[in-house]
PDB file of N, CA and C in Angstrom:
ATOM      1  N   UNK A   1     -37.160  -7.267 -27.198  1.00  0.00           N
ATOM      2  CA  UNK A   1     -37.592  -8.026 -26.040  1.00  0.00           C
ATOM      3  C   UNK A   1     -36.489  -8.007 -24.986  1.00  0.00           C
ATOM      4  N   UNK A   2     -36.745  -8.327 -23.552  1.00  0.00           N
ATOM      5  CA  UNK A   2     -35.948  -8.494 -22.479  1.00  0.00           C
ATOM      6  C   UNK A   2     -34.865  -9.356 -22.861  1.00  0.00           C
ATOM      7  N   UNK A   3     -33.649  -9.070 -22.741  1.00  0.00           N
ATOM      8  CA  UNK A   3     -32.697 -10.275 -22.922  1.00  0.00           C
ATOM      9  C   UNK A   3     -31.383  -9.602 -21.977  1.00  0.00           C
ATOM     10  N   UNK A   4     -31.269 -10.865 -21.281  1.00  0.00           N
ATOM     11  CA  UNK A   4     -29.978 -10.685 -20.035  1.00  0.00           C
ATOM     12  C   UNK A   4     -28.739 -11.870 -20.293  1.00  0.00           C
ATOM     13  N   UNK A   5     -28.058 -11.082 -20.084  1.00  0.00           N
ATOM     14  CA  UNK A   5     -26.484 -11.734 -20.414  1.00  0.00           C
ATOM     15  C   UNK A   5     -25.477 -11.434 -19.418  1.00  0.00           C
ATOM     16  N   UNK A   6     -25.162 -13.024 -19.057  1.00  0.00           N
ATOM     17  CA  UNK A   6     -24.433 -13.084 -17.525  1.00  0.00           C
ATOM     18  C   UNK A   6     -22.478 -13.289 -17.832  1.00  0.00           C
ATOM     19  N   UNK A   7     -21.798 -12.484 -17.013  1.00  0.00           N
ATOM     20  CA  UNK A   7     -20.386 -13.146 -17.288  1.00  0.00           C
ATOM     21  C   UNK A   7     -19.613 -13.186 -15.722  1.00  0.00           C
ATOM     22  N   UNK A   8     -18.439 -13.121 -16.086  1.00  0.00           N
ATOM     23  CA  UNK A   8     -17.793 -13.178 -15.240  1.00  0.00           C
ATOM     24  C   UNK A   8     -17.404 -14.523 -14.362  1.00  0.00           C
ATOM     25  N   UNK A   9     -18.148 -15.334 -14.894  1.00  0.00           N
ATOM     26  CA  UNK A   9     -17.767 -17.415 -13.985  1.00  0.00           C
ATOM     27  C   UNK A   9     -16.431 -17.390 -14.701  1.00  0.00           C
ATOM     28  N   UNK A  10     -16.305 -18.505 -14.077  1.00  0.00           N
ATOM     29  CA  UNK A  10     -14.970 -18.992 -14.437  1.00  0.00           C
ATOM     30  C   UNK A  10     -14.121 -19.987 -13.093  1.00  0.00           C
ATOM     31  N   UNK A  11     -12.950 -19.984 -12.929  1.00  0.00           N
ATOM     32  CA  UNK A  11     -12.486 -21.100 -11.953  1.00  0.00           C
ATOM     33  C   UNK A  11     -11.664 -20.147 -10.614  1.00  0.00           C
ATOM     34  N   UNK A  12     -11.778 -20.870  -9.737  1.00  0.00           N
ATOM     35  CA  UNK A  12     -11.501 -19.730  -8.569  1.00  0.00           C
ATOM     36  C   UNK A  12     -11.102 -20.866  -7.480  1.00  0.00           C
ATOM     37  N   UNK A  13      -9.936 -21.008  -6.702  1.00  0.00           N
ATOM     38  CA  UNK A  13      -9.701 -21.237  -5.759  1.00  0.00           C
ATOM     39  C   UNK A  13     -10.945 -21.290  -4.300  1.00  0.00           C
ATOM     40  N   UNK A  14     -10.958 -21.881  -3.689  1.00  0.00           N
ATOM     41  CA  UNK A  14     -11.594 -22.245  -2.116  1.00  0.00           C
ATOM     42  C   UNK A  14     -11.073 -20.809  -1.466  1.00  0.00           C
ATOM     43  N   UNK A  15     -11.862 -19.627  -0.999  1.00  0.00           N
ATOM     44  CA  UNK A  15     -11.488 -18.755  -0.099  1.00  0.00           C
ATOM     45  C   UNK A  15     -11.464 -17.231  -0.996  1.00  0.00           C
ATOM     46  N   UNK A  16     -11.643 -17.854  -2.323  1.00  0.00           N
ATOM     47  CA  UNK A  16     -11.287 -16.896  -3.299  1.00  0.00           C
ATOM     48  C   UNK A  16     -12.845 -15.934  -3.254  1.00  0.00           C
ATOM     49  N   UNK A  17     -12.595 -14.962  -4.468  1.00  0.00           N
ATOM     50  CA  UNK A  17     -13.666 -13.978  -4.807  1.00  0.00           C
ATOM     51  C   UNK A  17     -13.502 -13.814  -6.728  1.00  0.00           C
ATOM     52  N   UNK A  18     -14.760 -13.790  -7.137  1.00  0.00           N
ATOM     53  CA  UNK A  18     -15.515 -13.722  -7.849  1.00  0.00           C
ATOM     54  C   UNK A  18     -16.400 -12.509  -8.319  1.00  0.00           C
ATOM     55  N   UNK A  19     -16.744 -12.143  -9.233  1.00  0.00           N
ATOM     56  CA  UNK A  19     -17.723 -11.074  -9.527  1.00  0.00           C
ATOM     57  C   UNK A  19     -18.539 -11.384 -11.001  1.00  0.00           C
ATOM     58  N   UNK A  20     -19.754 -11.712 -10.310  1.00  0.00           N
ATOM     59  CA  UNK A  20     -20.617 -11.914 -12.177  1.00  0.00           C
ATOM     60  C   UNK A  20     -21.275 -10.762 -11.979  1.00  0.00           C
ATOM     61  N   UNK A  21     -21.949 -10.458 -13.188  1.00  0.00           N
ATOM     62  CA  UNK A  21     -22.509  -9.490 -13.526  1.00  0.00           C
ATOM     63  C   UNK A  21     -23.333  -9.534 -14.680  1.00  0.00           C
ATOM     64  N   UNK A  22     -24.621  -9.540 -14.474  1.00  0.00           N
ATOM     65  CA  UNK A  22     -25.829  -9.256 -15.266  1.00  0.00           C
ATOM     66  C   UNK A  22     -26.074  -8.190 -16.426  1.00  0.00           C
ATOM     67  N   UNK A  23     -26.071  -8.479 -17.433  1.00  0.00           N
ATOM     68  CA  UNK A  23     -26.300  -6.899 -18.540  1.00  0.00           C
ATOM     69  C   UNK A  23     -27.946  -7.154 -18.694  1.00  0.00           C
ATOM     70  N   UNK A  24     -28.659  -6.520 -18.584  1.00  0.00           N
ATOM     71  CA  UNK A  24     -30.262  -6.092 -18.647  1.00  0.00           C
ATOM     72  C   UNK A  24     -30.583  -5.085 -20.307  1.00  0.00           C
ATOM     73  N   UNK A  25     -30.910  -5.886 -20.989  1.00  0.00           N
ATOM     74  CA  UNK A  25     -31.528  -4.722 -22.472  1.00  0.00           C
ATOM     75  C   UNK A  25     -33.036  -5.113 -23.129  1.00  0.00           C
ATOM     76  N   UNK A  26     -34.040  -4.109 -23.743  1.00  0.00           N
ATOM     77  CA  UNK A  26     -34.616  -4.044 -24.244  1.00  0.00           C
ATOM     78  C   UNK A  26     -36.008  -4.159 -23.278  1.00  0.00           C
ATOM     79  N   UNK A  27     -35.899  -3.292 -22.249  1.00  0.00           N
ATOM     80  CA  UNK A  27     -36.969  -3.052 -21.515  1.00  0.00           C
ATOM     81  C   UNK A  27     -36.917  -2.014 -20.641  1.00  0.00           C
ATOM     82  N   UNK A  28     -37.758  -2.036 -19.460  1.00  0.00           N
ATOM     83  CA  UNK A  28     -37.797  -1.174 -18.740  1.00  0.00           C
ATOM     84  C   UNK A  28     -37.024  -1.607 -16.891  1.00  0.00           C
ATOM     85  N   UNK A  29     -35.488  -1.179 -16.996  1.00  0.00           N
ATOM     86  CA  UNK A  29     -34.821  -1.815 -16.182  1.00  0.00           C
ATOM     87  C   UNK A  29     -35.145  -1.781 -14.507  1.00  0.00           C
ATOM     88  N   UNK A  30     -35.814  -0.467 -14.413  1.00  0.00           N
ATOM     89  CA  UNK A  30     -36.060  -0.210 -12.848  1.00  0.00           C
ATOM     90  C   UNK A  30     -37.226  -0.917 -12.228  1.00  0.00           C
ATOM     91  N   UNK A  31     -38.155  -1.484 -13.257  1.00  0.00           N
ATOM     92  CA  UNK A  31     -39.322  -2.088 -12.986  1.00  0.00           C
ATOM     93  C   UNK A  31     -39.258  -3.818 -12.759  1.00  0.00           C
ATOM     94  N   UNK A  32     -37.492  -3.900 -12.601  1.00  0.00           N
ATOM     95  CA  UNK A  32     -37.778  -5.619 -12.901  1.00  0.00           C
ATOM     96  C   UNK A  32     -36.948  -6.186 -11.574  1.00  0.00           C
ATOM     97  N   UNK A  33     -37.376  -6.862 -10.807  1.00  0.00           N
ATOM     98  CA  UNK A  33     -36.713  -7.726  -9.918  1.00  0.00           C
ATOM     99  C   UNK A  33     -35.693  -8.735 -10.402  1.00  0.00           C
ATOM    100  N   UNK A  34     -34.352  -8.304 -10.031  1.00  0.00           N
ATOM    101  CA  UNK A  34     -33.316  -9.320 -10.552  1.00  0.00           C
ATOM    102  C   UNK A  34     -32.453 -10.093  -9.840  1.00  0.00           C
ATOM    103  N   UNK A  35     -32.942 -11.093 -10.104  1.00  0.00           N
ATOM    104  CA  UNK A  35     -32.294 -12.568  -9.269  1.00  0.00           C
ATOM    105  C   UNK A  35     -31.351 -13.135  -9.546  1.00  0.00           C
ATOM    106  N   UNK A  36     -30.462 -13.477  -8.885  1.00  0.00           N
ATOM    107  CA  UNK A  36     -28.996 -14.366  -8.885  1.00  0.00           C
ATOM    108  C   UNK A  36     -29.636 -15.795  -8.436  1.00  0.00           C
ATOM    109  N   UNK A  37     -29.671 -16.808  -9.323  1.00  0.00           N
ATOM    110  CA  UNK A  37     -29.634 -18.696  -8.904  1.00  0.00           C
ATOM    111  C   UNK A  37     -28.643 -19.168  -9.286  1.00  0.00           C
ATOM    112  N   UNK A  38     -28.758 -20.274  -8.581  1.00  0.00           N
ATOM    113  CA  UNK A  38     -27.895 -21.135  -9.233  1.00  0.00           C
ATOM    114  C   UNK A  38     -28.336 -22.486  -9.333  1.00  0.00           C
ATOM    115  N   UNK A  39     -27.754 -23.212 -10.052  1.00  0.00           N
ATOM    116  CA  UNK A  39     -27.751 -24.910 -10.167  1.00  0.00           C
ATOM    117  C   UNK A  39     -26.972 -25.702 -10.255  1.00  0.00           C
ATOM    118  N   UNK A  40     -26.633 -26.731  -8.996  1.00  0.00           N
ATOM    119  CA  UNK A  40     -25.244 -27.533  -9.174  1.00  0.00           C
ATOM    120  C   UNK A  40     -25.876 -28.856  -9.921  1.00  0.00           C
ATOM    121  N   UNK A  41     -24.432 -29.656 -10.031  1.00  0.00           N
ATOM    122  CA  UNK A  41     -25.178 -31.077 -10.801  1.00  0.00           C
ATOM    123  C   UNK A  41     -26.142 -31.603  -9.377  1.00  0.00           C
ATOM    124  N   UNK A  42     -26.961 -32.120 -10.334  1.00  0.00           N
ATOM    125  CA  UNK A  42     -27.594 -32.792  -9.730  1.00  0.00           C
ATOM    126  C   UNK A  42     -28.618 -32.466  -8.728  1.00  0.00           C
ATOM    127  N   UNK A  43     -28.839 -31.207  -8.580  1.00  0.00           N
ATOM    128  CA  UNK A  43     -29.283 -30.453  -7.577  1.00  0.00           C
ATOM    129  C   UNK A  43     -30.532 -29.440  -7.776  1.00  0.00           C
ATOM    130  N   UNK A  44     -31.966 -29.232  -7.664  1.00  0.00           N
ATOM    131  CA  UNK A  44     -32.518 -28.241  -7.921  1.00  0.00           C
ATOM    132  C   UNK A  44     -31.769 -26.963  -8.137  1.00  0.00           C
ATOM    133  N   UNK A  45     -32.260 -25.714  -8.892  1.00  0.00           N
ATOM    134  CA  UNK A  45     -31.847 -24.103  -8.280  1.00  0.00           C
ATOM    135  C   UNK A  45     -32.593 -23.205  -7.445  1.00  0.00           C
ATOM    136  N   UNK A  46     -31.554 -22.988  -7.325  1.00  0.00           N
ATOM    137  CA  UNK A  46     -32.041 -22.221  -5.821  1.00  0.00           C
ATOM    138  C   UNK A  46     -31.773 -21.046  -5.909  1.00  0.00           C
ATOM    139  N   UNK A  47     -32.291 -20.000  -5.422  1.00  0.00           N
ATOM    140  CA  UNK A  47     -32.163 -18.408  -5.272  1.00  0.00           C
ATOM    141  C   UNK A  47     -31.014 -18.100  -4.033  1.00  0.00           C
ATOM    142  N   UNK A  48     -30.214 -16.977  -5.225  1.00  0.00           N
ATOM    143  CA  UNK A  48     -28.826 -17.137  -4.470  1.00  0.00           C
ATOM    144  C   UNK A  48     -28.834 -15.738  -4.041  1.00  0.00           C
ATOM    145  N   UNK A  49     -29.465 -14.735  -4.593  1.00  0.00           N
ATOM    146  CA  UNK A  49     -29.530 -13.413  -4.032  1.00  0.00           C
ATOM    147  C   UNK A  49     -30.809 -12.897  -5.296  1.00  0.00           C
ATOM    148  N   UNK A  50     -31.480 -12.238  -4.733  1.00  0.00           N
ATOM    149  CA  UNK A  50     -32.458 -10.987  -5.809  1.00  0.00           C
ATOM    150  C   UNK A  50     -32.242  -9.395  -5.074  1.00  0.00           C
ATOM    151  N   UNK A  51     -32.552  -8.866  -5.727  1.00  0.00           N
ATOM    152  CA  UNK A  51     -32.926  -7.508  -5.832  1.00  0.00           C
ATOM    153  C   UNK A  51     -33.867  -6.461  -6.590  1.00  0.00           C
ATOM    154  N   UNK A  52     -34.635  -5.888  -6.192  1.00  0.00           N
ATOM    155  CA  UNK A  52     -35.589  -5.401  -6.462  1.00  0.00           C
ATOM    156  C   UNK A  52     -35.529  -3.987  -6.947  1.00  0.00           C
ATOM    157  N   UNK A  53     -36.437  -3.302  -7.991  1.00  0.00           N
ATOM    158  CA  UNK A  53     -36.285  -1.934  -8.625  1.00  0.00           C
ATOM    159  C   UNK A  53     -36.026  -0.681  -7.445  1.00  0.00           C
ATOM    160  N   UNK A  54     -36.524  -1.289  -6.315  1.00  0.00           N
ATOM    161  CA  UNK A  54     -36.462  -0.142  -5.221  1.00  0.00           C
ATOM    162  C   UNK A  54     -35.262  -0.312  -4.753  1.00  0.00           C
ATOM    163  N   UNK A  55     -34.495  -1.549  -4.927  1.00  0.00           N
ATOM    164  CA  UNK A  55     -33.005  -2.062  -4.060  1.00  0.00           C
ATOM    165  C   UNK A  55     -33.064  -2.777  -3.066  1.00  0.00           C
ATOM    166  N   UNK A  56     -34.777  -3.324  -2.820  1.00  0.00           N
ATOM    167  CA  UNK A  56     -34.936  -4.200  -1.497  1.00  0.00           C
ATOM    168  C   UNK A  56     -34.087  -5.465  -1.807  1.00  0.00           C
ATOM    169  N   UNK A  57     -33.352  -5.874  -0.968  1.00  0.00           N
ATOM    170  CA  UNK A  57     -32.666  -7.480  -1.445  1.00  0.00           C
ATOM    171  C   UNK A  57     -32.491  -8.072  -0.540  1.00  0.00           C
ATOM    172  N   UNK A  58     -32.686  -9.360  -0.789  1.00  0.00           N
ATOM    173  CA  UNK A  58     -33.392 -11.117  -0.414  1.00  0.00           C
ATOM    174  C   UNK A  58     -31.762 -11.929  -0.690  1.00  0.00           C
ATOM    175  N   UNK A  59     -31.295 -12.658  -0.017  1.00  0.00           N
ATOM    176  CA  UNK A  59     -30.479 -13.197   0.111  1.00  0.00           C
ATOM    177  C   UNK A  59     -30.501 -14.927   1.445  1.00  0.00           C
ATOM    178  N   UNK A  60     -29.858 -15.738  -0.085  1.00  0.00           N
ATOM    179  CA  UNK A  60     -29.798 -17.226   0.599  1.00  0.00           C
ATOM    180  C   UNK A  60     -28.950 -17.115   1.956  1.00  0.00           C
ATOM    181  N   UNK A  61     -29.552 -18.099   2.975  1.00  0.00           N
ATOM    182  CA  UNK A  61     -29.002 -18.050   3.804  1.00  0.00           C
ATOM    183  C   UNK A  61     -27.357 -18.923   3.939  1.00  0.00           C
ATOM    184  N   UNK A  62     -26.981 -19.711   2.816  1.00  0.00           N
ATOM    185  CA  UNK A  62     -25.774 -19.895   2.258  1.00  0.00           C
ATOM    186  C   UNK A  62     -24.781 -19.246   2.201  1.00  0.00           C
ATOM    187  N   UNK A  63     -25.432 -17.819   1.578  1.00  0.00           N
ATOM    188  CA  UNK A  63     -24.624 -16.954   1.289  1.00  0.00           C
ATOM    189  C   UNK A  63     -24.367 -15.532   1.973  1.00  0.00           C
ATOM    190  N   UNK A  64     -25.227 -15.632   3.203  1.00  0.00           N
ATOM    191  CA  UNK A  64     -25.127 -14.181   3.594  1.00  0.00           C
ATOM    192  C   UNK A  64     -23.981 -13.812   3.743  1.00  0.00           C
ATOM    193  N   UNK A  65     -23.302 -13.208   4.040  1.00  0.00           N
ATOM    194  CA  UNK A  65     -22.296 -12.200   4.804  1.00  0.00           C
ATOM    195  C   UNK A  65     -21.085 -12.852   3.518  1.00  0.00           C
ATOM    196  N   UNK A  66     -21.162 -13.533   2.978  1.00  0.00           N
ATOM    197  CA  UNK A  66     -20.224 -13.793   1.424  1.00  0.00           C
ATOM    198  C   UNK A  66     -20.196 -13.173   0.103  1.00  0.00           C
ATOM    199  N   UNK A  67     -21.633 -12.937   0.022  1.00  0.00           N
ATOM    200  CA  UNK A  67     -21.871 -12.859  -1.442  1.00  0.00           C
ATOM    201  C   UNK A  67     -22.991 -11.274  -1.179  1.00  0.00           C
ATOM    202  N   UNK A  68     -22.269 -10.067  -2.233  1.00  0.00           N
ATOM    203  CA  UNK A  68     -23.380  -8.974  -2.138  1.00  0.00           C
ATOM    204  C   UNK A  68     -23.871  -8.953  -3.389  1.00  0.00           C
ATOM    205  N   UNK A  69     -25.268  -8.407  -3.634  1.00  0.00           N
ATOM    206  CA  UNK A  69     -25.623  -8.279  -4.740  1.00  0.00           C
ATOM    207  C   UNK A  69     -26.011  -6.630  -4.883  1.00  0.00           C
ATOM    208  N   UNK A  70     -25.851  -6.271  -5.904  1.00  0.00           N
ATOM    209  CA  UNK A  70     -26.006  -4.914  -6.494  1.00  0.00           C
ATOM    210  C   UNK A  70     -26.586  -4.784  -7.613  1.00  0.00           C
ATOM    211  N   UNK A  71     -27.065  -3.332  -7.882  1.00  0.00           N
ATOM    212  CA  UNK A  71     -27.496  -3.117  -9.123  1.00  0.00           C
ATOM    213  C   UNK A  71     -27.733  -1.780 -10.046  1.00  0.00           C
ATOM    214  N   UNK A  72     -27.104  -1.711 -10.751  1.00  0.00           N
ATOM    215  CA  UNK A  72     -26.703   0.008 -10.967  1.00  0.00           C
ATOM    216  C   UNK A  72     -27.880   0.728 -12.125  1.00  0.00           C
ATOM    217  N   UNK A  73     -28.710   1.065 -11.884  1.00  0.00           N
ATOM    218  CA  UNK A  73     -29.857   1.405 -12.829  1.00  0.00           C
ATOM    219  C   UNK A  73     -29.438   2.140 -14.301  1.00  0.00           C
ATOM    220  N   UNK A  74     -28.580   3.080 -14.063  1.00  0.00           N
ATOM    221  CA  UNK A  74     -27.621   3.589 -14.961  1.00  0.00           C
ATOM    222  C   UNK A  74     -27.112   2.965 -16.143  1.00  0.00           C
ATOM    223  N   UNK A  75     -26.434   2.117 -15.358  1.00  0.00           N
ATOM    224  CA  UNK A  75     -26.306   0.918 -16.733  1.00  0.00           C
ATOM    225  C   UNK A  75     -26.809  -0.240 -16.888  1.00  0.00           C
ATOM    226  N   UNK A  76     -27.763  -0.126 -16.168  1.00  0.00           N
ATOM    227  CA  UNK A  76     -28.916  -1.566 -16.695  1.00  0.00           C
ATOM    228  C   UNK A  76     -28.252  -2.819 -16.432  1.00  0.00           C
ATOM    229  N   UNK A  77     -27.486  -2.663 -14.925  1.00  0.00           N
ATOM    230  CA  UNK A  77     -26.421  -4.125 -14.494  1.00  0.00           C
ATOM    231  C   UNK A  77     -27.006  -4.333 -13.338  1.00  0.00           C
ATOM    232  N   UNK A  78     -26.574  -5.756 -12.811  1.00  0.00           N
ATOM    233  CA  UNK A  78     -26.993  -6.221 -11.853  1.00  0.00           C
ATOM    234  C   UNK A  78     -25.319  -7.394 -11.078  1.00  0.00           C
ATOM    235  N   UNK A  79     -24.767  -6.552 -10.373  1.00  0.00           N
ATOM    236  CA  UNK A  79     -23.895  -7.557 -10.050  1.00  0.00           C
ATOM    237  C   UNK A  79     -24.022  -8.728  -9.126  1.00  0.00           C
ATOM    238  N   UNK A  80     -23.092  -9.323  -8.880  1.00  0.00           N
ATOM    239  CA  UNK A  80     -22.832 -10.140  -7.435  1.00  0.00           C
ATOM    240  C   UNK A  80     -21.596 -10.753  -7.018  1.00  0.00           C
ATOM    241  N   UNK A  81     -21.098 -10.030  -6.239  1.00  0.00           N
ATOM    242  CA  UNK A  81     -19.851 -10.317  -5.561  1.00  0.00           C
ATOM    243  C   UNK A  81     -19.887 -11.382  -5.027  1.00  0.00           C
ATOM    244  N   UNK A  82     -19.067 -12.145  -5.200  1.00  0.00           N
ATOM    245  CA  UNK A  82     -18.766 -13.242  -4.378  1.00  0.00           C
ATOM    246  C   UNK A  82     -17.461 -13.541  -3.166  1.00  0.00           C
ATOM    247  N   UNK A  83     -17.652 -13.542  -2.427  1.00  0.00           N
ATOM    248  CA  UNK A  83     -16.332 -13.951  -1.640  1.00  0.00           C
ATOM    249  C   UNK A  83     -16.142 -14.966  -1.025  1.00  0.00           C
ATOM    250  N   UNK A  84     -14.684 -15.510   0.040  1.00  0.00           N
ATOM    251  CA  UNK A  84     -14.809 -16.449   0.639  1.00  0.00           C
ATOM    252  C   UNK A  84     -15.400 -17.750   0.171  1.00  0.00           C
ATOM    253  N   UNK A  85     -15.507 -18.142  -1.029  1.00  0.00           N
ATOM    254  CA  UNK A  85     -15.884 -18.703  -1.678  1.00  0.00           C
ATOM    255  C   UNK A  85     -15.441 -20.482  -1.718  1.00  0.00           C
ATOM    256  N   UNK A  86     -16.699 -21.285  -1.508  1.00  0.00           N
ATOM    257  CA  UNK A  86     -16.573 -22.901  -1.042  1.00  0.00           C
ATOM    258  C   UNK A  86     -17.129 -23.713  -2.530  1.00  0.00           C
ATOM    259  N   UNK A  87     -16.360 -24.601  -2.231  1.00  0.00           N
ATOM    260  CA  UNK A  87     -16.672 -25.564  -3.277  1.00  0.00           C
ATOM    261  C   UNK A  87     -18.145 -26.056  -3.646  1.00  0.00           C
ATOM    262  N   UNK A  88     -18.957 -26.148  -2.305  1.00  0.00           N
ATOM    263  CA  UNK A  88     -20.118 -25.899  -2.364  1.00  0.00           C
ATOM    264  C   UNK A  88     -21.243 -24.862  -3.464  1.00  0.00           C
ATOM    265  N   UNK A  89     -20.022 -23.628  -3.494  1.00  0.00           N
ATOM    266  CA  UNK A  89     -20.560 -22.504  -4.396  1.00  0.00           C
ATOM    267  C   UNK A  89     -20.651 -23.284  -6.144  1.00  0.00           C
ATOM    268  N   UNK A  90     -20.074 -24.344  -5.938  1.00  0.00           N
ATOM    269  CA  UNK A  90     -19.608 -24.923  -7.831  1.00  0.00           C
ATOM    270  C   UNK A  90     -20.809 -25.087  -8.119  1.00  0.00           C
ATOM    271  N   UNK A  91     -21.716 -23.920  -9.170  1.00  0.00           N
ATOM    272  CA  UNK A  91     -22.557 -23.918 -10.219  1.00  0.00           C
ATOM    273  C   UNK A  91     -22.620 -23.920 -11.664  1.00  0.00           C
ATOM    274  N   UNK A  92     -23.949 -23.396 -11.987  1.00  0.00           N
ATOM    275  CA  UNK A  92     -23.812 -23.042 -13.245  1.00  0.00           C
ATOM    276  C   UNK A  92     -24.772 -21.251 -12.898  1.00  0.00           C
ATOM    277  N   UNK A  93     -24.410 -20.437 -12.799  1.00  0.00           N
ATOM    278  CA  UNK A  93     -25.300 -19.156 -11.924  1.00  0.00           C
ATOM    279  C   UNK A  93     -26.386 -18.468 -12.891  1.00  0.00           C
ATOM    280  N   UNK A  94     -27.260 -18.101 -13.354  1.00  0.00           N
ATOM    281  CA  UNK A  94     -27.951 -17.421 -13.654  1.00  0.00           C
ATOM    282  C   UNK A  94     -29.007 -16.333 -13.480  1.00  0.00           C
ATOM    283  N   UNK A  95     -29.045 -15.560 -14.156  1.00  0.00           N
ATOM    284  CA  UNK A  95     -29.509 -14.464 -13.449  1.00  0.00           C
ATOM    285  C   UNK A  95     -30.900 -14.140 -14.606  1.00  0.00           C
ATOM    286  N   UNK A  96     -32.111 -13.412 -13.472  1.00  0.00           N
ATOM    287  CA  UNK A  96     -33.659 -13.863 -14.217  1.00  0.00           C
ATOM    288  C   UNK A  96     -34.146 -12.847 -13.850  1.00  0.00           C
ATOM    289  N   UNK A  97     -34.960 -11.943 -14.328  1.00  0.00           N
ATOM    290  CA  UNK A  97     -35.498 -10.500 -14.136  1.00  0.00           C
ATOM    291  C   UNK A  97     -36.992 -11.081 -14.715  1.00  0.00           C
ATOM    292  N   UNK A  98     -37.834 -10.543 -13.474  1.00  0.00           N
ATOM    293  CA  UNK A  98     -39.169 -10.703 -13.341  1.00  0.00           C
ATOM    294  C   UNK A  98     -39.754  -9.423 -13.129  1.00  0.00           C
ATOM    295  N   UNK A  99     -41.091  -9.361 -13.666  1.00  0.00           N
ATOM    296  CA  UNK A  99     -41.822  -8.295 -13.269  1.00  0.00           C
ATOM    297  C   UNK A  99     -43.058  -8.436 -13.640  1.00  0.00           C
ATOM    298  N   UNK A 100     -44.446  -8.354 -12.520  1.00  0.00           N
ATOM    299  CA  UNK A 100     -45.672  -8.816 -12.969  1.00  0.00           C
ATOM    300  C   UNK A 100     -45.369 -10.630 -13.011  1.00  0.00           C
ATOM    301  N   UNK A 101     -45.984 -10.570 -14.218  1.00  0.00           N
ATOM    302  CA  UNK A 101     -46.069 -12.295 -14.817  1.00  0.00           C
ATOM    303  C   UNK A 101     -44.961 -12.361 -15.449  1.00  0.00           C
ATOM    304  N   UNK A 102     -44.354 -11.723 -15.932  1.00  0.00           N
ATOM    305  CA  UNK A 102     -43.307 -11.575 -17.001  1.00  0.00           C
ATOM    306  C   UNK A 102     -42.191 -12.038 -16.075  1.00  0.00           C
ATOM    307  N   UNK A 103     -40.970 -13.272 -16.565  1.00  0.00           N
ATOM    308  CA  UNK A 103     -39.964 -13.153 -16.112  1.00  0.00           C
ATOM    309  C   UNK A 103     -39.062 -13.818 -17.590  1.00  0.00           C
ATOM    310  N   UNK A 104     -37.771 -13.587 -17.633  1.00  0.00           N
ATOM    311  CA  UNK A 104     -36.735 -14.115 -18.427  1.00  0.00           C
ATOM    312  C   UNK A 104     -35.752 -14.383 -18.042  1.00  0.00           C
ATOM    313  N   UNK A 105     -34.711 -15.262 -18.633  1.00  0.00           N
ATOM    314  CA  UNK A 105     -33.572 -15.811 -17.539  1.00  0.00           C
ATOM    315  C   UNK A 105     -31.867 -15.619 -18.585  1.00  0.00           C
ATOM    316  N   UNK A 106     -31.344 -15.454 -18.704  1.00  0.00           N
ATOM    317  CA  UNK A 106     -29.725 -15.567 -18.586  1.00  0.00           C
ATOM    318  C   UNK A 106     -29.557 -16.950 -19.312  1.00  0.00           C
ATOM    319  N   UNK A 107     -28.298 -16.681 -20.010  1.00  0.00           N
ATOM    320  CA  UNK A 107     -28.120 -18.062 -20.508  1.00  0.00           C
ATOM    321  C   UNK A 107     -27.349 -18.825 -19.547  1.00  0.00           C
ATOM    322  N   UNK A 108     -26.436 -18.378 -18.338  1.00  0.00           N
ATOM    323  CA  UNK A 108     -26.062 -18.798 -17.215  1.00  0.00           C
ATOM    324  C   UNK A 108     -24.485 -18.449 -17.691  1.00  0.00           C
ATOM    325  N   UNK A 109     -23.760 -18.756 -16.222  1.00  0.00           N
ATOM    326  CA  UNK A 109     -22.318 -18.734 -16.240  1.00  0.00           C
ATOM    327  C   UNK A 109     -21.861 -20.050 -15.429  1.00  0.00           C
ATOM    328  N   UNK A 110     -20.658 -20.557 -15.607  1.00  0.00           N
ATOM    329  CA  UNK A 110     -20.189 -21.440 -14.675  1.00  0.00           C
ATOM    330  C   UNK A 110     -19.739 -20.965 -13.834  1.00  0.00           C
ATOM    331  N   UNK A 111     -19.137 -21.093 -12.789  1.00  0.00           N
ATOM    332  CA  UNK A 111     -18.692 -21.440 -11.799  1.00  0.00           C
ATOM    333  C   UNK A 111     -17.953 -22.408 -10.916  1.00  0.00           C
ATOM    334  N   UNK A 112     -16.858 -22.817 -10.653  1.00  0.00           N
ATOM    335  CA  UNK A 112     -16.312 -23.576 -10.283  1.00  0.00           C
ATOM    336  C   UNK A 112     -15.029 -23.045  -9.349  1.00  0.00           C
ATOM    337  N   UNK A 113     -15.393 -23.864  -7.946  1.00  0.00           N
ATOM    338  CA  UNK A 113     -14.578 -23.290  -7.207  1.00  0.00           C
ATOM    339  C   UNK A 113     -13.565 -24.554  -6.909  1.00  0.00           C
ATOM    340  N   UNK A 114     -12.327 -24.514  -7.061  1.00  0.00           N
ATOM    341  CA  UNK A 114     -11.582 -25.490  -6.782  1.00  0.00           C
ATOM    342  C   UNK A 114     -10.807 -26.020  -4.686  1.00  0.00           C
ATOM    343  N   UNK A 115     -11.470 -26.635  -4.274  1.00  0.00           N
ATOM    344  CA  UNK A 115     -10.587 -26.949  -2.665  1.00  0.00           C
ATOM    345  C   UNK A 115      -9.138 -27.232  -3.041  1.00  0.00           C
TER     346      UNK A 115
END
């Protein structure tokens, strides 16, 4: 079955940069739209960047010109750079590959950006 596994969180300075990255196994990787969310305390999640099997990509208006998302078909990854990075950014991030009806999600990463 689909199963995605997120790394790269961890603690990062105000201004700093970041890189998580999505591992994608046991399906068919080019066919699945893969989304970057996140969730702070207390806070709904929200879609922080996706990208699509063709490479079309959708990005929060939070994050434009900060944060790129990528995705390398090759190895069945899905990154997201982070930069310039605000305390605001302090999540828990997860990443969810949909396709059709079908979607599955990441067990998540933290995130924490320190001011």
């Amino acid at each position: 079955q689909v199963q995605l596994v997120e790394s790269g969180g961890g603690l990062v300075q105000a201004g700093g940069s970041l890189r998580l990255s999505c591992a994608f196994s046991g399906g068919t990787f080019s066919i699945y739209k893969i989304g970057w969310y996140r969730q702070a305390p207390g806070k709904q999640r929200e879609l922080v960047a996706d990208i699509s099997g063709s490479g079309r990509i959708n990005y929060a208006d939070s994050v434009k010109g900060r944060f790129t998302i990528s995705r390398d078909n090759a190895k069945n990854t899905v990154d997201l750079q982070m930069s310039s990075l605000k305390s605001e950014d302090t999540a828990i991030y997860s990443c969810n590959a949909q396709a059709f009806t079908f979607g599955v999600w990441g067990q998540g990463t933290q995130v924490t950006v320190s001011s």
